[in-house]
Every structure is written in structure tokens, then in C-alpha cells.
C-alpha atoms as a PDB file:
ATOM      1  CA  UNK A   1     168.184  51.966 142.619  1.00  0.00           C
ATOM      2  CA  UNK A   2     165.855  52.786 145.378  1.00  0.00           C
ATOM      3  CA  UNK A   3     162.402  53.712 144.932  1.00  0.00           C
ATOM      4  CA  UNK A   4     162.035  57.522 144.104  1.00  0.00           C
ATOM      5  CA  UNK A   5     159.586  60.064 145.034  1.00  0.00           C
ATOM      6  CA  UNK A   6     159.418  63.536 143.883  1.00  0.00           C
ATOM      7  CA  UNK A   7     156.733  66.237 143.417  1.00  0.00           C
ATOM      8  CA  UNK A   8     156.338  67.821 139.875  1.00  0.00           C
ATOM      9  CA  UNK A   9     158.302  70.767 138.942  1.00  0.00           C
ATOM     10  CA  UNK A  10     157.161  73.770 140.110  1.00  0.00           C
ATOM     11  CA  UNK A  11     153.959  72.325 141.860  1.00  0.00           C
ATOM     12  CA  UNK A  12     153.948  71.612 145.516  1.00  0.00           C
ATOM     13  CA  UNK A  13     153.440  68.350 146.747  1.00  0.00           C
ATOM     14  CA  UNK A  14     150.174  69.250 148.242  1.00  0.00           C
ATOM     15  CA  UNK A  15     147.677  72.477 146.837  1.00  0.00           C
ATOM     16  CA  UNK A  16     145.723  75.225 147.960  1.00  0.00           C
ATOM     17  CA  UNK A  17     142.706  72.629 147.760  1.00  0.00           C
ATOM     18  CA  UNK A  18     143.861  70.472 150.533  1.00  0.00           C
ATOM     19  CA  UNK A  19     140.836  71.354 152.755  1.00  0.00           C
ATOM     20  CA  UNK A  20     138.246  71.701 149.707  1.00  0.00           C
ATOM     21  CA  UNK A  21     137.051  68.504 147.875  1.00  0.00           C
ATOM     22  CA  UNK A  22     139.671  67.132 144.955  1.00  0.00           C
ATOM     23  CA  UNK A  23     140.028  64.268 143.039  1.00  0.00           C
ATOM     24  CA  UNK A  24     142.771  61.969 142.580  1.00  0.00           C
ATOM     25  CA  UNK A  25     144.191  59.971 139.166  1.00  0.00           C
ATOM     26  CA  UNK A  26     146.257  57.455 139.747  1.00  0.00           C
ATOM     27  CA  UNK A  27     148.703  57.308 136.342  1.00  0.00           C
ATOM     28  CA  UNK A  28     150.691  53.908 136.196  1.00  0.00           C
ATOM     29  CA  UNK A  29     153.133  52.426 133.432  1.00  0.00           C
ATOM     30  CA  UNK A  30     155.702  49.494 132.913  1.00  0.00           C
ATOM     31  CA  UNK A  31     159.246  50.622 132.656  1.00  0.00           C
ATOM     32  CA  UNK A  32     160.540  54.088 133.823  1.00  0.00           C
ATOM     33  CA  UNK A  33     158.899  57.257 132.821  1.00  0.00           C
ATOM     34  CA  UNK A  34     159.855  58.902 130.037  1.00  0.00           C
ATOM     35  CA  UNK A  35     161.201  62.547 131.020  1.00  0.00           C
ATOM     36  CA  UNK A  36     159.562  64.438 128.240  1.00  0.00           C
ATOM     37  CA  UNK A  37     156.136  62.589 128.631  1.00  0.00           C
ATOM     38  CA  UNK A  38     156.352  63.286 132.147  1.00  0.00           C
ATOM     39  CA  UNK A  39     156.765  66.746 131.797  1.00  0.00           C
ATOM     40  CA  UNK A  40     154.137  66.928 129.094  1.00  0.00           C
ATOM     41  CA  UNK A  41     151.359  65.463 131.391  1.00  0.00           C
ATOM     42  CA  UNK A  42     152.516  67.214 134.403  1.00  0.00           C
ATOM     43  CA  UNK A  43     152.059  70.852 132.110  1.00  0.00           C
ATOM     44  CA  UNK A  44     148.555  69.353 131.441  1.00  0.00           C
ATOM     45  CA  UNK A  45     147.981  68.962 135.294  1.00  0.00           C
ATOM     46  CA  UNK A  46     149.300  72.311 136.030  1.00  0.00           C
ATOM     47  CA  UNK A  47     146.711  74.037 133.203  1.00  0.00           C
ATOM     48  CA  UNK A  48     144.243  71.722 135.509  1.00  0.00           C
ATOM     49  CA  UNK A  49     145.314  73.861 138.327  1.00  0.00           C
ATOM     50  CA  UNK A  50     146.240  70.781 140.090  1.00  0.00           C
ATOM     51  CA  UNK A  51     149.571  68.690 140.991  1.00  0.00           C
ATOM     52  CA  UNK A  52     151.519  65.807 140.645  1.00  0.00           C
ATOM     53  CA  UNK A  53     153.668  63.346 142.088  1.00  0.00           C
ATOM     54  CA  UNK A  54     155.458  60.932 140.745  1.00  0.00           C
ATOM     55  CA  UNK A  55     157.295  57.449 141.703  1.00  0.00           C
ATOM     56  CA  UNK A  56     159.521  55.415 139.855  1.00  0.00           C
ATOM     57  CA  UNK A  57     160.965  51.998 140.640  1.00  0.00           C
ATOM     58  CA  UNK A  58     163.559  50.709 138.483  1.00  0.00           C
ATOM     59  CA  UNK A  59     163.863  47.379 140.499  1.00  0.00           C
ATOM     60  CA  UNK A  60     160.297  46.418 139.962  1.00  0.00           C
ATOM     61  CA  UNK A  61     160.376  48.361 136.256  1.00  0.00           C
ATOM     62  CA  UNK A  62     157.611  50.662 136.924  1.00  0.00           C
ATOM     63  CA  UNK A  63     156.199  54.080 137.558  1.00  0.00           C
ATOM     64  CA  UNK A  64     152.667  55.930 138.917  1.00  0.00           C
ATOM     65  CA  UNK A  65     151.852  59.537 139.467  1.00  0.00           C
ATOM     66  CA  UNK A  66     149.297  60.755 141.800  1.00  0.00           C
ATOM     67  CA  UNK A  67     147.356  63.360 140.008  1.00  0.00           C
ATOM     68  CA  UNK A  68     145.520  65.828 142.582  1.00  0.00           C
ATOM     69  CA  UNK A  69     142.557  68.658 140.888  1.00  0.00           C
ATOM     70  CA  UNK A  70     140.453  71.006 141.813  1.00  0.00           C
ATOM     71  CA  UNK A  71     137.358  69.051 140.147  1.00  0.00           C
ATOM     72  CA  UNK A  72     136.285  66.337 137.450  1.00  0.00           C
ATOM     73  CA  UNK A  73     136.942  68.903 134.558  1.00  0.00           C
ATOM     74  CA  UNK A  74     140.766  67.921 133.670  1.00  0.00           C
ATOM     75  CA  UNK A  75     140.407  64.489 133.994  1.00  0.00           C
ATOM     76  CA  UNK A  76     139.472  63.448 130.869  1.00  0.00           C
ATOM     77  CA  UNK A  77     142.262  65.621 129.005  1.00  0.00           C
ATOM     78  CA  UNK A  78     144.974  63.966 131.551  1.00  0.00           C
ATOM     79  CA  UNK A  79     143.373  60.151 130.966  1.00  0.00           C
ATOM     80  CA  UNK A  80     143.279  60.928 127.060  1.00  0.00           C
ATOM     81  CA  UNK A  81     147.220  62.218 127.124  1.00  0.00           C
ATOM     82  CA  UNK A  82     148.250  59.417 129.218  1.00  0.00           C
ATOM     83  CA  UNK A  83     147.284  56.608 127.164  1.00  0.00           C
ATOM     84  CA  UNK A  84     147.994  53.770 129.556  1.00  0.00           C
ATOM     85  CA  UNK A  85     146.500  53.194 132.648  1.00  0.00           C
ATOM     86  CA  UNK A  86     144.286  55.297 135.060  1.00  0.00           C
ATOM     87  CA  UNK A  87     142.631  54.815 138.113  1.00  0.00           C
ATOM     88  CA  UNK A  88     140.219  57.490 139.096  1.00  0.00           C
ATOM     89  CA  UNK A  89     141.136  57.013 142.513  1.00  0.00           C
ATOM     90  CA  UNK A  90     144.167  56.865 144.853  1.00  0.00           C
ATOM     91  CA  UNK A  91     145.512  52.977 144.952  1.00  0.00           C
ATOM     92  CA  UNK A  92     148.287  51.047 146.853  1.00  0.00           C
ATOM     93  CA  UNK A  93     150.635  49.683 144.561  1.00  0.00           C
ATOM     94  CA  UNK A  94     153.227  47.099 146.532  1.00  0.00           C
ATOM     95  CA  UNK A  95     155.884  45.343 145.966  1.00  0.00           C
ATOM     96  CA  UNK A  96     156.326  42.028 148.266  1.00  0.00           C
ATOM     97  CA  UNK A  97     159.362  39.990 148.195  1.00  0.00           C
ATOM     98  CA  UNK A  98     158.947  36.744 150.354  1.00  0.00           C
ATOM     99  CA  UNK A  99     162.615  36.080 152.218  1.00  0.00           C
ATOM    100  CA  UNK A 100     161.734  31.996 150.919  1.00  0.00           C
ATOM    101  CA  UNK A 101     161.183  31.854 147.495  1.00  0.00           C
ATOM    102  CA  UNK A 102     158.997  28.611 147.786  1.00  0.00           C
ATOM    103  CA  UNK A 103     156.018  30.793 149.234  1.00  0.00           C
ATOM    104  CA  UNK A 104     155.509  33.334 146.062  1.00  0.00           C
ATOM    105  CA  UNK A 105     153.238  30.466 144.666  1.00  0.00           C
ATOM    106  CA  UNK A 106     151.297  30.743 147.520  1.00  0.00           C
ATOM    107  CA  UNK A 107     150.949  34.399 147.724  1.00  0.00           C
ATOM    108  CA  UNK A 108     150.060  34.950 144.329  1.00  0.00           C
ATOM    109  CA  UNK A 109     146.995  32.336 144.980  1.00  0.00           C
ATOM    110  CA  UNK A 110     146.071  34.239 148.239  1.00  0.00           C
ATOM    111  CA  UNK A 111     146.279  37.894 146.439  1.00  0.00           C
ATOM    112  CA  UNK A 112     145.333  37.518 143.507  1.00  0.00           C
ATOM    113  CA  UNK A 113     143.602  34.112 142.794  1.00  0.00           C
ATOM    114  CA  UNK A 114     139.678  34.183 143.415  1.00  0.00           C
ATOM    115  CA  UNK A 115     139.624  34.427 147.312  1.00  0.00           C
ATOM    116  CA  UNK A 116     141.319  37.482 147.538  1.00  0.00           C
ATOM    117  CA  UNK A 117     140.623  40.498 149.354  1.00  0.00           C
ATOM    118  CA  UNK A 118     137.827  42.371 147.449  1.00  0.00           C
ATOM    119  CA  UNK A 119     139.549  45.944 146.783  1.00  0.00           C
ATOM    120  CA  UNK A 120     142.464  43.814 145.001  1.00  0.00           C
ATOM    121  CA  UNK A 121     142.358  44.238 141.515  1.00  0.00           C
ATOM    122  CA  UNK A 122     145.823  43.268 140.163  1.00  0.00           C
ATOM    123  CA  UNK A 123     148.568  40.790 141.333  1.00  0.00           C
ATOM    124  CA  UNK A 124     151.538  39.896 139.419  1.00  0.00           C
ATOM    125  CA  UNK A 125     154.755  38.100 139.395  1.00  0.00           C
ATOM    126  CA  UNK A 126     158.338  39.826 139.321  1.00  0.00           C
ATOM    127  CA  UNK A 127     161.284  38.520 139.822  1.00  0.00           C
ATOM    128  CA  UNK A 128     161.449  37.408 143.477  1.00  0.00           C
ATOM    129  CA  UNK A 129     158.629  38.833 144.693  1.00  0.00           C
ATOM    130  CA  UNK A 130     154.916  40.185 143.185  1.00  0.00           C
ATOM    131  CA  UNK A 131     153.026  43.560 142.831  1.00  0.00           C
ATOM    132  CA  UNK A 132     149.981  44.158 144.209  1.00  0.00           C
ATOM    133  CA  UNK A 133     147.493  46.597 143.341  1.00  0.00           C
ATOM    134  CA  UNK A 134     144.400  47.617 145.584  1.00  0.00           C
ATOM    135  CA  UNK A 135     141.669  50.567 146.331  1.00  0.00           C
ATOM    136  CA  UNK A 136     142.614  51.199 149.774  1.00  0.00           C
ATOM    137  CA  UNK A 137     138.675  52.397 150.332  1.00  0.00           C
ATOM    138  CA  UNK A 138     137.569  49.147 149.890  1.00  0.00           C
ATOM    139  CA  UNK A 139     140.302  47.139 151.137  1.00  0.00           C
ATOM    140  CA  UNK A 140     142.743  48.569 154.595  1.00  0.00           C
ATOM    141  CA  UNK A 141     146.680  48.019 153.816  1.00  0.00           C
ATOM    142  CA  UNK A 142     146.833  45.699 157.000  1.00  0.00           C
ATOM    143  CA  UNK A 143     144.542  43.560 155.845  1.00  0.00           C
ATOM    144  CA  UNK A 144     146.410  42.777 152.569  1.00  0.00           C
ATOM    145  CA  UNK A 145     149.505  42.409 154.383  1.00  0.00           C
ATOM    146  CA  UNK A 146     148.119  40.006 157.576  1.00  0.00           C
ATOM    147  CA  UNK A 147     146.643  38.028 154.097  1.00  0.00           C
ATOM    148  CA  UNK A 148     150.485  37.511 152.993  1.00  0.00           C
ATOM    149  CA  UNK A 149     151.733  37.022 156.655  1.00  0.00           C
ATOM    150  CA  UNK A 150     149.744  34.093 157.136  1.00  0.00           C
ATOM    151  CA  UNK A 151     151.048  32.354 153.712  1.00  0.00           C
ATOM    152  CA  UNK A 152     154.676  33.394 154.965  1.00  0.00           C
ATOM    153  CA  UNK A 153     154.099  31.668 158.229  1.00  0.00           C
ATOM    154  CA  UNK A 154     153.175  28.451 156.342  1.00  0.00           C
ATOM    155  CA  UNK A 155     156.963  28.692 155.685  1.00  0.00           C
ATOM    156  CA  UNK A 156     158.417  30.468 158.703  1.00  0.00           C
ATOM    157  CA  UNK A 157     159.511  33.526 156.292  1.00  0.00           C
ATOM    158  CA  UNK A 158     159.379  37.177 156.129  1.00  0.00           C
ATOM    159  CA  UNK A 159     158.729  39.536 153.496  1.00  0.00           C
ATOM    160  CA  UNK A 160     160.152  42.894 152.775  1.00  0.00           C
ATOM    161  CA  UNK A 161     158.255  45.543 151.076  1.00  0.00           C
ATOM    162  CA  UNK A 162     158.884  48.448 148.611  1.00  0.00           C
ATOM    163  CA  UNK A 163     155.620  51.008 148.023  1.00  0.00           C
ATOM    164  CA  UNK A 164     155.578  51.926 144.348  1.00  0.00           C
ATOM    165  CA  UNK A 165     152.505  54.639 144.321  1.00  0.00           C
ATOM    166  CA  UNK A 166     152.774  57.715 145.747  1.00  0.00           C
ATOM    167  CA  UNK A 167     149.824  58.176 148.215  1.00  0.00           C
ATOM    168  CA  UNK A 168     147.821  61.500 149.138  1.00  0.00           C
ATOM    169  CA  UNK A 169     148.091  62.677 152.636  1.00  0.00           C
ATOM    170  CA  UNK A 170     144.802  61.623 153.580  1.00  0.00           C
ATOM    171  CA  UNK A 171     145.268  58.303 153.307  1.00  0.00           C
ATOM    172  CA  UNK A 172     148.640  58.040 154.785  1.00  0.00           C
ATOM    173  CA  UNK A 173     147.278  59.915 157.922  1.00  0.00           C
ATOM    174  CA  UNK A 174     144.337  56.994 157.673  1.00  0.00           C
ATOM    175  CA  UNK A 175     147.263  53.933 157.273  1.00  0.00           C
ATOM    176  CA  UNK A 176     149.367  55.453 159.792  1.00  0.00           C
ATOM    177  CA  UNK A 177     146.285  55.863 162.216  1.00  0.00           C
ATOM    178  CA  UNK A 178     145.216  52.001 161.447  1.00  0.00           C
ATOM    179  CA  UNK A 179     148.646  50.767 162.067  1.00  0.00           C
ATOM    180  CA  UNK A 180     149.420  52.435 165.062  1.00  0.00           C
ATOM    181  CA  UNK A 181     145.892  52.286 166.400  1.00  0.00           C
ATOM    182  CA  UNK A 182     145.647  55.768 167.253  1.00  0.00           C
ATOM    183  CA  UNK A 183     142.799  57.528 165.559  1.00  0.00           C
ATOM    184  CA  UNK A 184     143.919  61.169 165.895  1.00  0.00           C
ATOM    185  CA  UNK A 185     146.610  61.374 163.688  1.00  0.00           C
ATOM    186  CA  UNK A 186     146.146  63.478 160.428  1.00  0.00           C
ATOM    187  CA  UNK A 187     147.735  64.575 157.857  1.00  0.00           C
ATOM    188  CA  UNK A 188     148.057  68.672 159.700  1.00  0.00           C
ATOM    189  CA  UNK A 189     149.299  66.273 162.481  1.00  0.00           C
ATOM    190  CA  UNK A 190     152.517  64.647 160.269  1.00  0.00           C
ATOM    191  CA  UNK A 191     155.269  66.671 160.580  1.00  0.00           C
ATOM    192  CA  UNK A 192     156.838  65.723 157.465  1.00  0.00           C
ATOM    193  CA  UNK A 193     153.957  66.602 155.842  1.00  0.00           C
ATOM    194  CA  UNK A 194     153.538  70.037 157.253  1.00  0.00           C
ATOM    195  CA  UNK A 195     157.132  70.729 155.997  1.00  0.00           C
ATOM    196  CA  UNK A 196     156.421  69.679 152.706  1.00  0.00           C
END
């Protein structure tokens, strides 16, 4: 099954608040979401006055929610109900899959052994591929991925990628503007995310 995306029920993928200051949890779990827990946090969110979105991957056996409120105030109510893991931030959660198998090795050393980028705090090994985990304010995206292009050259392969955390539109306004090297997109600017 391909990697789903979906805003909670009856809240909007993005708030009132996107112009004010917010805060983001990041919410991430092995396995697939339960539907009742999900709706049980994302009724906590909504008493917040904030929003969710949520992504699940069967393939890679996982799932995240980007949590989005008005201040610090819910938080703690959201982290205690959750009971697994939160980030108190946005973070880039990706799946890499190297097209020859004999360079995983080599990209688990290079993202997650002890020379790794410094916003990297979690690398592990599914089947065919890994998952990486990252702050994206300390660490860009293209600079984890030209760190796993240059193992994959070592072995003239590829890699193909599957994002696993939803991301706020900030940030992929700022990835999109990196990438394409063209510093006035935002997220007002991204069609797709002004009909959202």
C-alpha cells in the first residue's frame, strides 16, 4: 500500500494560526495507527484548538502525525495521551531503499554511525532499505540525501525514497526553495497548498 496522508477529521490541514506563532509535535509509532487511538488524540488536539495530520506506511510498518497549536499549553496533555514517541518539533522521517542491496551496510554507517550529519538522530534497518529520522533545522534534506548519494555511487546505484512524516507548510516551502534554488517560493506561493 502506498504511503497515506490525510488531515484529521473535521480539522483543516492548515489553521487560522498559520500567520501567528504555533508549535509543532511530531507523534510517531511502529505498526499502523490504531483508528480509535487516533481519533482519541486527534479530539485532544481539537480541545487544543489545533490540528492534525497524519501518515501511515504499511510498507515500512509505521505511522507519525504532525500536531499543529496555538501555544505550549496542550502539549503536555497530547505527549501524556500518546505514550510513545514525541518530538517537539517538525522532523523528516525517510525511507531509503538502495536499488543494490550490497550498499545498505554502507548507508547505515554514513547515517547513522558516528560521522553522521548532526540533526540525525535515528537510523534503522528495514527490509531493503532504512529509515531515517532528522530535525530539518539543524540538518537541510539535501544534505542527508547527497550523504547517501555518495555511498550509492561507491556502487553505481540509485535509491528510491518514500517520506513517512507529514511536514508543515513552512518547511516544505523551505525544501522546495533549497532544491530548486529559488528562494521565493512559500507556502501562500504552493498552489496545492492554497487549495488545501
Amino acid at each position: 500500500m502506498r504511503l497515506q496522508s490525510f488531515p484529521s477529521q473535521d480539522c483543516p490541514a492548515q489553521t487560522a494560526n498559520d500567520d501567528a506563532s504555533v508549535i509543532y509535535l511530531t507523534l510517531s509509532t511502529d505498526g499502523q495507527i490504531d483508528q480509535d487511538r487516533r481519533t482519541a488524540i486527534d479530539r485532544l488536539v481539537r480541545e487544543q484548538r489545533g490540528s492534525s495530520v497524519w501518515r501511515s506506511s504499511e510498507r515500512i510498518g509505521r505511522s507519525y502525525a504532525l500536531v499543529e497549536l496555538p501555544d505550549e499549553s496542550g502539549a503536555p496533555r497530547i505527549r501524556a495521551a500518546w505514550g510513545a514517541v514525541v518530538h517537539d518539533h517538525p522532523i523528516i522521517a525517510l525511507a531509503l531503499f538502495p536499488t543494490v542491496p550490497e550498499a545498505l551496510p554502507h548507508l547505515l554507517e554514513a547515517l547513522g554511525g558516528s560521522g553522521r550529519p548532526a540533526g540525525i538522530f535515528a537510523c534503522s534497518s528495514i527490509s531493503g532499505g532504512l529509515v531515517v529520522e532528522w530535525d530539518p533545522a539543524v540538518t537541510r534534506a539535501d544534505v542527508v540525501l547527497a550523504v547517501a548519494d555518495v555511498e550509492l555511487r561507491r556502487f553505481a546505484g540509485g535509491r528510491t525514497a518514500e517520506l513517512l512524516s507529514p511536514l508543515p507548510p513552512s518547511l516544505v516551502a523551505s525544501i522546495a526553495a533549497e532544491g530548486l534554488q529559488a528562494p521565493q517560493v512559500a507556502p501562500e506561493r504552493i498552489l496545492e497548498m492554497r487549495i488545501e
